[in-house]
N, C-alpha and C. Protein backbone atom coordinates (compact mmCIF):
# COMPACT_ATOMS: atom_id res chain seq x y z
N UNK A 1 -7.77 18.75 -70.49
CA UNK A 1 -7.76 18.81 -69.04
C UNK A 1 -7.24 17.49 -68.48
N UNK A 2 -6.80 17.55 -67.48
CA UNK A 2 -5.99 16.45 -66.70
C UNK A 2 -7.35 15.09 -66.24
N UNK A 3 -6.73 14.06 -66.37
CA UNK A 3 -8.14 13.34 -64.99
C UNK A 3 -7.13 12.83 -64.21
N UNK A 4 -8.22 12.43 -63.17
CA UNK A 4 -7.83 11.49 -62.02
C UNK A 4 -9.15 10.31 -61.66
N UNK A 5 -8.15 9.59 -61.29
CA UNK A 5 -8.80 8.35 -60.69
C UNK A 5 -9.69 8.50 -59.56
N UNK A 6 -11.55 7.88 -59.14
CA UNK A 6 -11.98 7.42 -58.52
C UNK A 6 -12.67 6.14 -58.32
N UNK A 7 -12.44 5.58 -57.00
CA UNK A 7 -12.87 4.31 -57.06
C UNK A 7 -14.44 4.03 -56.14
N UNK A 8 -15.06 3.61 -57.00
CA UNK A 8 -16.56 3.73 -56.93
C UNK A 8 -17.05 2.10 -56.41
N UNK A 9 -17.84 2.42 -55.16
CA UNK A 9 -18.36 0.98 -54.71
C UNK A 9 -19.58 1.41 -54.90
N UNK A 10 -20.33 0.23 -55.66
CA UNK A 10 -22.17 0.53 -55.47
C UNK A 10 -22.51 -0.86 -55.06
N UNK A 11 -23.77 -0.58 -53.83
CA UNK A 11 -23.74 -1.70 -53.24
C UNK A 11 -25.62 -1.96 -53.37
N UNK A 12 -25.64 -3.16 -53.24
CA UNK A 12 -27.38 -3.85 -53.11
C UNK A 12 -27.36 -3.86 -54.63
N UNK A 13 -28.97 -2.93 -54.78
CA UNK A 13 -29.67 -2.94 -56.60
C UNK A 13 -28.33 -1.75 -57.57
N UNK A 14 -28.00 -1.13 -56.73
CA UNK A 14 -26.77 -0.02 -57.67
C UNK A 14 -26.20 -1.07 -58.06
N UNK A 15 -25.85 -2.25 -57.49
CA UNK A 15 -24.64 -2.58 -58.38
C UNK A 15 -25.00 -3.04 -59.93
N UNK A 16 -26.20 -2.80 -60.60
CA UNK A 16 -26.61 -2.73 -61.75
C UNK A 16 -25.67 -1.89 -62.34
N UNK A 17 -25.32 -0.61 -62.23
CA UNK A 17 -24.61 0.72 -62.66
C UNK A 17 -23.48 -0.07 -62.50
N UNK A 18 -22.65 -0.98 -62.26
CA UNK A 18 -21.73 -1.41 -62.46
C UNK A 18 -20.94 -1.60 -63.72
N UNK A 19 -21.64 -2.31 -64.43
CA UNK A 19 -20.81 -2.45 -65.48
C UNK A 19 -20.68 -4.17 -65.69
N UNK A 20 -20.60 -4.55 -66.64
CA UNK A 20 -20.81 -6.01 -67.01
C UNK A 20 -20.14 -6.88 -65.96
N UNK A 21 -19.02 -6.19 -65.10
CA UNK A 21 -18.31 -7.31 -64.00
C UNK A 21 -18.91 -7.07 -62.49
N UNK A 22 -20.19 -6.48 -62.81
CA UNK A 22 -20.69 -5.82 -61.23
C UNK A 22 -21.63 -7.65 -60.77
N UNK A 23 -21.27 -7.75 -59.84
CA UNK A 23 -22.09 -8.99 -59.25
C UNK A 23 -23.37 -8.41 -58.47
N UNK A 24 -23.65 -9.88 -58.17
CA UNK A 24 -25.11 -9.05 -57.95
C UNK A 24 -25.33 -8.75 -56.37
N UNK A 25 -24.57 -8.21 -55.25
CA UNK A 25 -24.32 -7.81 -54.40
C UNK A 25 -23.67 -5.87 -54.53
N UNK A 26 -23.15 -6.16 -55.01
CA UNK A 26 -22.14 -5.05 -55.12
C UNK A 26 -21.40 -5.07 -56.30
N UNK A 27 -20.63 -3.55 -56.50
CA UNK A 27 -19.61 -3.23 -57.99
C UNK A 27 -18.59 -2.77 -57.52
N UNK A 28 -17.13 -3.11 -57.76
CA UNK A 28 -16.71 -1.63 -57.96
C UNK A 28 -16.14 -1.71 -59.15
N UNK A 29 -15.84 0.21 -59.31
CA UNK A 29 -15.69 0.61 -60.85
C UNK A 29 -14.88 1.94 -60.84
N UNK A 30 -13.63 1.78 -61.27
CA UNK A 30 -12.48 2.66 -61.23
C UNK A 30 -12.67 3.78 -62.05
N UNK A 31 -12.91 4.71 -62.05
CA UNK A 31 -13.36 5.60 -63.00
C UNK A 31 -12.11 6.72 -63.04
N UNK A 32 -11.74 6.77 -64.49
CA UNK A 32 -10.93 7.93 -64.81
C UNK A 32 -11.77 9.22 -65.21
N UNK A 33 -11.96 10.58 -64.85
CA UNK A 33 -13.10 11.73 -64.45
C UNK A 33 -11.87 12.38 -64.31
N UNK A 34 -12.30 14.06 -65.21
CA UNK A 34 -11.49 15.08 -65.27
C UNK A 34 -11.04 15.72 -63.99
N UNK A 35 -10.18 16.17 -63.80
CA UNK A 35 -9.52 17.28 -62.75
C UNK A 35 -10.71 17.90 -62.32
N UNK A 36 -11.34 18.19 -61.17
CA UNK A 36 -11.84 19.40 -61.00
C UNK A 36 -13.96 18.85 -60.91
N UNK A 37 -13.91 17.26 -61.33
CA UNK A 37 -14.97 16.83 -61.41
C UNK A 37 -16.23 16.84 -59.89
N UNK A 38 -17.52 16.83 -59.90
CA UNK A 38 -17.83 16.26 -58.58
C UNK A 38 -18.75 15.11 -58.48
N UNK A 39 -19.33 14.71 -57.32
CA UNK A 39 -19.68 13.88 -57.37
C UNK A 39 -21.25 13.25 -57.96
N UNK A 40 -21.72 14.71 -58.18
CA UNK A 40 -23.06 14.76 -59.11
C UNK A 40 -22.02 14.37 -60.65
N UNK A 41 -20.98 14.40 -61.05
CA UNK A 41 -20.41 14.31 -62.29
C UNK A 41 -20.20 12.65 -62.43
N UNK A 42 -20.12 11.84 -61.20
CA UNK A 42 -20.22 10.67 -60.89
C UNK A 42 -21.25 9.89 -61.25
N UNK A 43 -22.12 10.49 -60.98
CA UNK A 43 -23.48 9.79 -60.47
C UNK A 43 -24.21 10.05 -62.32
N UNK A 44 -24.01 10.68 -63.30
CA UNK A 44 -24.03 11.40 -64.43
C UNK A 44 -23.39 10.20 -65.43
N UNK A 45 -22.07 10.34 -64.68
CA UNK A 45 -21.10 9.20 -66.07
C UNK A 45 -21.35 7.56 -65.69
N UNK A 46 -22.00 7.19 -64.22
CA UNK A 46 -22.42 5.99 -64.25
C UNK A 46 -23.74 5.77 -64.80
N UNK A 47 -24.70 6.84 -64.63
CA UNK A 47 -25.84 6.73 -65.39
C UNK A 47 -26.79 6.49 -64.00
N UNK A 48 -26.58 6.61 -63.08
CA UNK A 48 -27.29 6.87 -61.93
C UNK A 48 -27.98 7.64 -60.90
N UNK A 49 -29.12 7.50 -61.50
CA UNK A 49 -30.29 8.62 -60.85
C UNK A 49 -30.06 8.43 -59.39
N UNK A 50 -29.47 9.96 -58.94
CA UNK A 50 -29.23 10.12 -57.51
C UNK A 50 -30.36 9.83 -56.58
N UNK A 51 -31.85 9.47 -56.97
CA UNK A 51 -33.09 9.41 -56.57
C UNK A 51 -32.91 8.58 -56.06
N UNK A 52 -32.17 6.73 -56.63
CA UNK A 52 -31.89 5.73 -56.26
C UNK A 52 -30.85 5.36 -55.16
N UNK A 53 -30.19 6.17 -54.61
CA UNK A 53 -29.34 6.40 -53.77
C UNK A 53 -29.88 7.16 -52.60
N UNK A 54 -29.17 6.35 -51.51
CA UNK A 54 -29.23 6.27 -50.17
C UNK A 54 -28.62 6.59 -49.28
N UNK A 55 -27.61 5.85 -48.50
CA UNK A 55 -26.61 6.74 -47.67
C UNK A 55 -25.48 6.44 -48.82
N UNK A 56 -24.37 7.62 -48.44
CA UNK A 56 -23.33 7.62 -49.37
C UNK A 56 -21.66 8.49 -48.70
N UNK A 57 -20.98 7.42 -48.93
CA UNK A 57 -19.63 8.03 -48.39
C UNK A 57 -19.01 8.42 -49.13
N UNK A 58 -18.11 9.08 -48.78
CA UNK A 58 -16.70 9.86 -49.61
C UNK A 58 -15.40 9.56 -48.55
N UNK A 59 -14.48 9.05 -49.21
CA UNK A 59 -13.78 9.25 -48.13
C UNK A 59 -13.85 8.26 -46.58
N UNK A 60 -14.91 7.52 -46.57
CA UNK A 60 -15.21 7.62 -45.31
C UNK A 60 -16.32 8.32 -44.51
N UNK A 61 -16.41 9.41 -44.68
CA UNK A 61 -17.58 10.50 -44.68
C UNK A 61 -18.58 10.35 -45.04
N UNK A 62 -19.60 10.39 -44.13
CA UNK A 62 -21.20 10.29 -44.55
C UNK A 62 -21.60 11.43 -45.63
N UNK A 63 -21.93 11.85 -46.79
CA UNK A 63 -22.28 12.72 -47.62
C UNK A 63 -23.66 13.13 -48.15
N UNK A 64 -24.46 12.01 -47.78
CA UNK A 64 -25.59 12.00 -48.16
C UNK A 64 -26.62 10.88 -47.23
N UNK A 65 -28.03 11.09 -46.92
CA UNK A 65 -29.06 10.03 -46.58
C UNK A 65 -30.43 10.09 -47.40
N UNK A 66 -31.32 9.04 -47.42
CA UNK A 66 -32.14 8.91 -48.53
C UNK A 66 -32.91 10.13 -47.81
N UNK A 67 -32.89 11.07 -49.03
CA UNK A 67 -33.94 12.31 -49.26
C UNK A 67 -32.91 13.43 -49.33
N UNK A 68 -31.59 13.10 -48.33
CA UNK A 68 -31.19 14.54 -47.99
C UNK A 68 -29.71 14.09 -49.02
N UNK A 69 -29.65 15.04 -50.01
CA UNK A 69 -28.47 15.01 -50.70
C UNK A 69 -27.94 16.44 -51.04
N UNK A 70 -26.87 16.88 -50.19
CA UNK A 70 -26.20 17.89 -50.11
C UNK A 70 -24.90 17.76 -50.83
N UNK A 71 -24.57 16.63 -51.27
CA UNK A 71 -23.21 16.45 -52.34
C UNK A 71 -23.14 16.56 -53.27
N UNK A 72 -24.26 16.96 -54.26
CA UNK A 72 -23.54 16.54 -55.37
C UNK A 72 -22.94 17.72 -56.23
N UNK A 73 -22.63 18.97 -55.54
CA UNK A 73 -21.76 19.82 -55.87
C UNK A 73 -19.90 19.46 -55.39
N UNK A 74 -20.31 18.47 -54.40
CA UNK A 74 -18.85 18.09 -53.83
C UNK A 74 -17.82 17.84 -54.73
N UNK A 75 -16.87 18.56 -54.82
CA UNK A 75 -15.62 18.16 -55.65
C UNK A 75 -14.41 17.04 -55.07
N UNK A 76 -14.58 16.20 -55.80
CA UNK A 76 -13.82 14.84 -55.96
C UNK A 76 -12.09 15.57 -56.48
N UNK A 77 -10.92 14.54 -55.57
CA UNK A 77 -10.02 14.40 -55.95
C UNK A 77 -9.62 13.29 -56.01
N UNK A 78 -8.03 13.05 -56.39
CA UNK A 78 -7.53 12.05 -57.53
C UNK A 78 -7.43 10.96 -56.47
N UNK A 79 -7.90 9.73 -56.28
CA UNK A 79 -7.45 8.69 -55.22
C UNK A 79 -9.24 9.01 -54.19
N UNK A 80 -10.02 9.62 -54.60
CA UNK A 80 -10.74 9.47 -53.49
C UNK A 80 -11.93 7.82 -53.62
N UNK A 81 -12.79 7.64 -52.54
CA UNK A 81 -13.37 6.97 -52.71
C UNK A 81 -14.61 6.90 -51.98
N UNK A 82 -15.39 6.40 -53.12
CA UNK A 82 -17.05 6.70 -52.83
C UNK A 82 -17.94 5.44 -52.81
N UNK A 83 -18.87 5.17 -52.17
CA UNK A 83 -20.04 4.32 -51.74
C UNK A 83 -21.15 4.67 -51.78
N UNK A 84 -21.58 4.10 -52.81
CA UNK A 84 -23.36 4.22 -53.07
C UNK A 84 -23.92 3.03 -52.54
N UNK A 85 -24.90 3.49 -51.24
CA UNK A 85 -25.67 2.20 -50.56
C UNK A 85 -27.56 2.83 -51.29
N UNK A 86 -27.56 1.48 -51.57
CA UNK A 86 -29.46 1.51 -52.17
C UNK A 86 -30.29 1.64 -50.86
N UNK A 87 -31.45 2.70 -51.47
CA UNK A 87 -32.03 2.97 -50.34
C UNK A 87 -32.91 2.23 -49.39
N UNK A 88 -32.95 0.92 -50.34
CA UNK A 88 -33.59 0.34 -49.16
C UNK A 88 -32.15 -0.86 -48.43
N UNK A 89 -30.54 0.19 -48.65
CA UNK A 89 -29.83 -1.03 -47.44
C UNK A 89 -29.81 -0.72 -45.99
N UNK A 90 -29.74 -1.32 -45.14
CA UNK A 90 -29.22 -0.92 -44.09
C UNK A 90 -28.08 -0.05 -43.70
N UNK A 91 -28.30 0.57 -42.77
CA UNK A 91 -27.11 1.81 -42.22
C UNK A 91 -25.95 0.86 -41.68
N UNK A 92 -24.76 0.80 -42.61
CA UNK A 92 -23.62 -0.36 -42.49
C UNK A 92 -23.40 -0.31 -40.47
N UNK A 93 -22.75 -1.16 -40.54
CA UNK A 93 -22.46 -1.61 -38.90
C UNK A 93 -21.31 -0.96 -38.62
N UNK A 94 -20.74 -1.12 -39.47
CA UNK A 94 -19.28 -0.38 -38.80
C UNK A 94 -19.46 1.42 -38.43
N UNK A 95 -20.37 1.85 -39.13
CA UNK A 95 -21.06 3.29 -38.83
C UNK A 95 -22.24 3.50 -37.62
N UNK A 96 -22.92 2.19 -37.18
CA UNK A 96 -24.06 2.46 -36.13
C UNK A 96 -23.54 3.56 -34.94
N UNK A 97 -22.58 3.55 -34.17
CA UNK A 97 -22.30 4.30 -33.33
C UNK A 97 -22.02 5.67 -33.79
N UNK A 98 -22.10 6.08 -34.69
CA UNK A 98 -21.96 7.87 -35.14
C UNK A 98 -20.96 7.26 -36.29
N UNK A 99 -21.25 8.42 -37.33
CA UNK A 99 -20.30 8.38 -38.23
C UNK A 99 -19.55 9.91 -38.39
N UNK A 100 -18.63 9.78 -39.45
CA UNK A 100 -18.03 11.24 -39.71
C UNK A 100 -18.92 11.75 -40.75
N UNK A 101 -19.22 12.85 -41.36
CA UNK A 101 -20.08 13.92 -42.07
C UNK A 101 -18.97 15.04 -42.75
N UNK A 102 -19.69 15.07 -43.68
CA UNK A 102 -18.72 16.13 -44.69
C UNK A 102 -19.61 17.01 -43.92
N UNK A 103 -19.10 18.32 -44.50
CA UNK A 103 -19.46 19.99 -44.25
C UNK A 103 -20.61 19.59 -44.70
N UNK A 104 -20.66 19.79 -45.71
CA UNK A 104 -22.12 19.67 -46.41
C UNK A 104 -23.18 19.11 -45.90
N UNK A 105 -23.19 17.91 -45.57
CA UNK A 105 -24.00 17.38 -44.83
C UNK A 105 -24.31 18.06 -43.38
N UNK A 106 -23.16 17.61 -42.48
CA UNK A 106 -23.57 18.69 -41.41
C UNK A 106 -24.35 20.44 -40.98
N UNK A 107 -23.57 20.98 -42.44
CA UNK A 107 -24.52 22.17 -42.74
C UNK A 107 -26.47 22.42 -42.79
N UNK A 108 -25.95 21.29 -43.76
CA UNK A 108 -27.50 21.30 -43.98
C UNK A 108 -28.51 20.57 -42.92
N UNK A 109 -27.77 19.43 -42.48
CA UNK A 109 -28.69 18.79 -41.03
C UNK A 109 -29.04 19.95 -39.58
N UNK A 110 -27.67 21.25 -39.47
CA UNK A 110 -28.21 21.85 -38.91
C UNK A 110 -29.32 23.04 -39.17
N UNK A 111 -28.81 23.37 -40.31
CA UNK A 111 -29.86 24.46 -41.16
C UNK A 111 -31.71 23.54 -40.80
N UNK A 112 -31.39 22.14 -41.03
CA UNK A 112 -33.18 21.49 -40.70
C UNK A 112 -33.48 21.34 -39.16
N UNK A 113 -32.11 21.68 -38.06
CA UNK A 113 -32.50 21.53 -36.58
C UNK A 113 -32.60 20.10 -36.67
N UNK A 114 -32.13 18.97 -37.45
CA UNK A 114 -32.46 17.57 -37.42
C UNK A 114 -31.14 16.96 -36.58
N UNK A 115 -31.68 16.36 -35.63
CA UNK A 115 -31.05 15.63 -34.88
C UNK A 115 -30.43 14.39 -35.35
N UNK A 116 -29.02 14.49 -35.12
CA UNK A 116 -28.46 13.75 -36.18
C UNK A 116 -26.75 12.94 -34.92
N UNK A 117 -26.59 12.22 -34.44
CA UNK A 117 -26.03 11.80 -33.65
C UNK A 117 -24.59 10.72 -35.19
N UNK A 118 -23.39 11.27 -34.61
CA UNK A 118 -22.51 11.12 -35.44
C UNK A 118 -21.18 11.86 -34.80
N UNK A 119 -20.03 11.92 -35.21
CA UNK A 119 -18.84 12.30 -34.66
C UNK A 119 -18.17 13.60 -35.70
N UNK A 120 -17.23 13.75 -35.06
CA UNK A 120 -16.24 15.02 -35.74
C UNK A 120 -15.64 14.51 -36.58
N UNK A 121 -15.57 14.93 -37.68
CA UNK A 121 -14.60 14.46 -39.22
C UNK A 121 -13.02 14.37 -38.25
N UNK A 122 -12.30 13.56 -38.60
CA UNK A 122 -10.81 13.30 -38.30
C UNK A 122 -9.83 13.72 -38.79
């Protein structure tokens, strides 16, 4: 089967899952992952219990918040890029005013009636 490239930021205590060049702030870690992979397949080949994870982007896209993880059926393509924030980081700044939300996420925040203030994917 074919792979493709994703490029993986883990930030705070994740950056343990880094890999011997992860500092102790943050990692990133280029991962070559088959065609067709997702992002529970991610979280698997770094060795990282999704339990430990917090908010999480794709793309840009909010995908996940600590408790609510609706991604990890999400299928990853070649060039995408993902952010694992530890659950105890702060909700980054450049996101305070609303962020964008995959389907997934949004699905499921309305399925809970949870009030969730954020913008339209672009």
């Amino acid at each position: 089967m074919a792979s493709m490239a994703v490029d993986v930021w883990l930030y705070g205590p994740l950056a343990r899952y880094g890999g011997p060049d992860a500092g102790p702030t943050h990692a990133n870690v280029a991962l070559e992952i088959e065609e067709g992979s997702t992002l529970g397949d991610v979280l698997a080949r770094l060795g990282l219990p999704t339990e430990e994870r917090g908010i999480t982007f794709v793309n840009g896209c909010l995908s996940a918040l600590p408790g609510l993880q609706p991604d990890l059926a999400l299928p990853l393509r070649d060039g995408d890029r993902v952010a694992f924030f530890h659950l105890k980081s702060m909700w980054p700044y450049q996101y305070r005013d609303g962020a964008a939300a995959t389907a997934e996420l949004e699905r499921t925040l309305a399925q809970r009636g949870a009030p969730f203030h954020h913008r339209a994917r672009e």
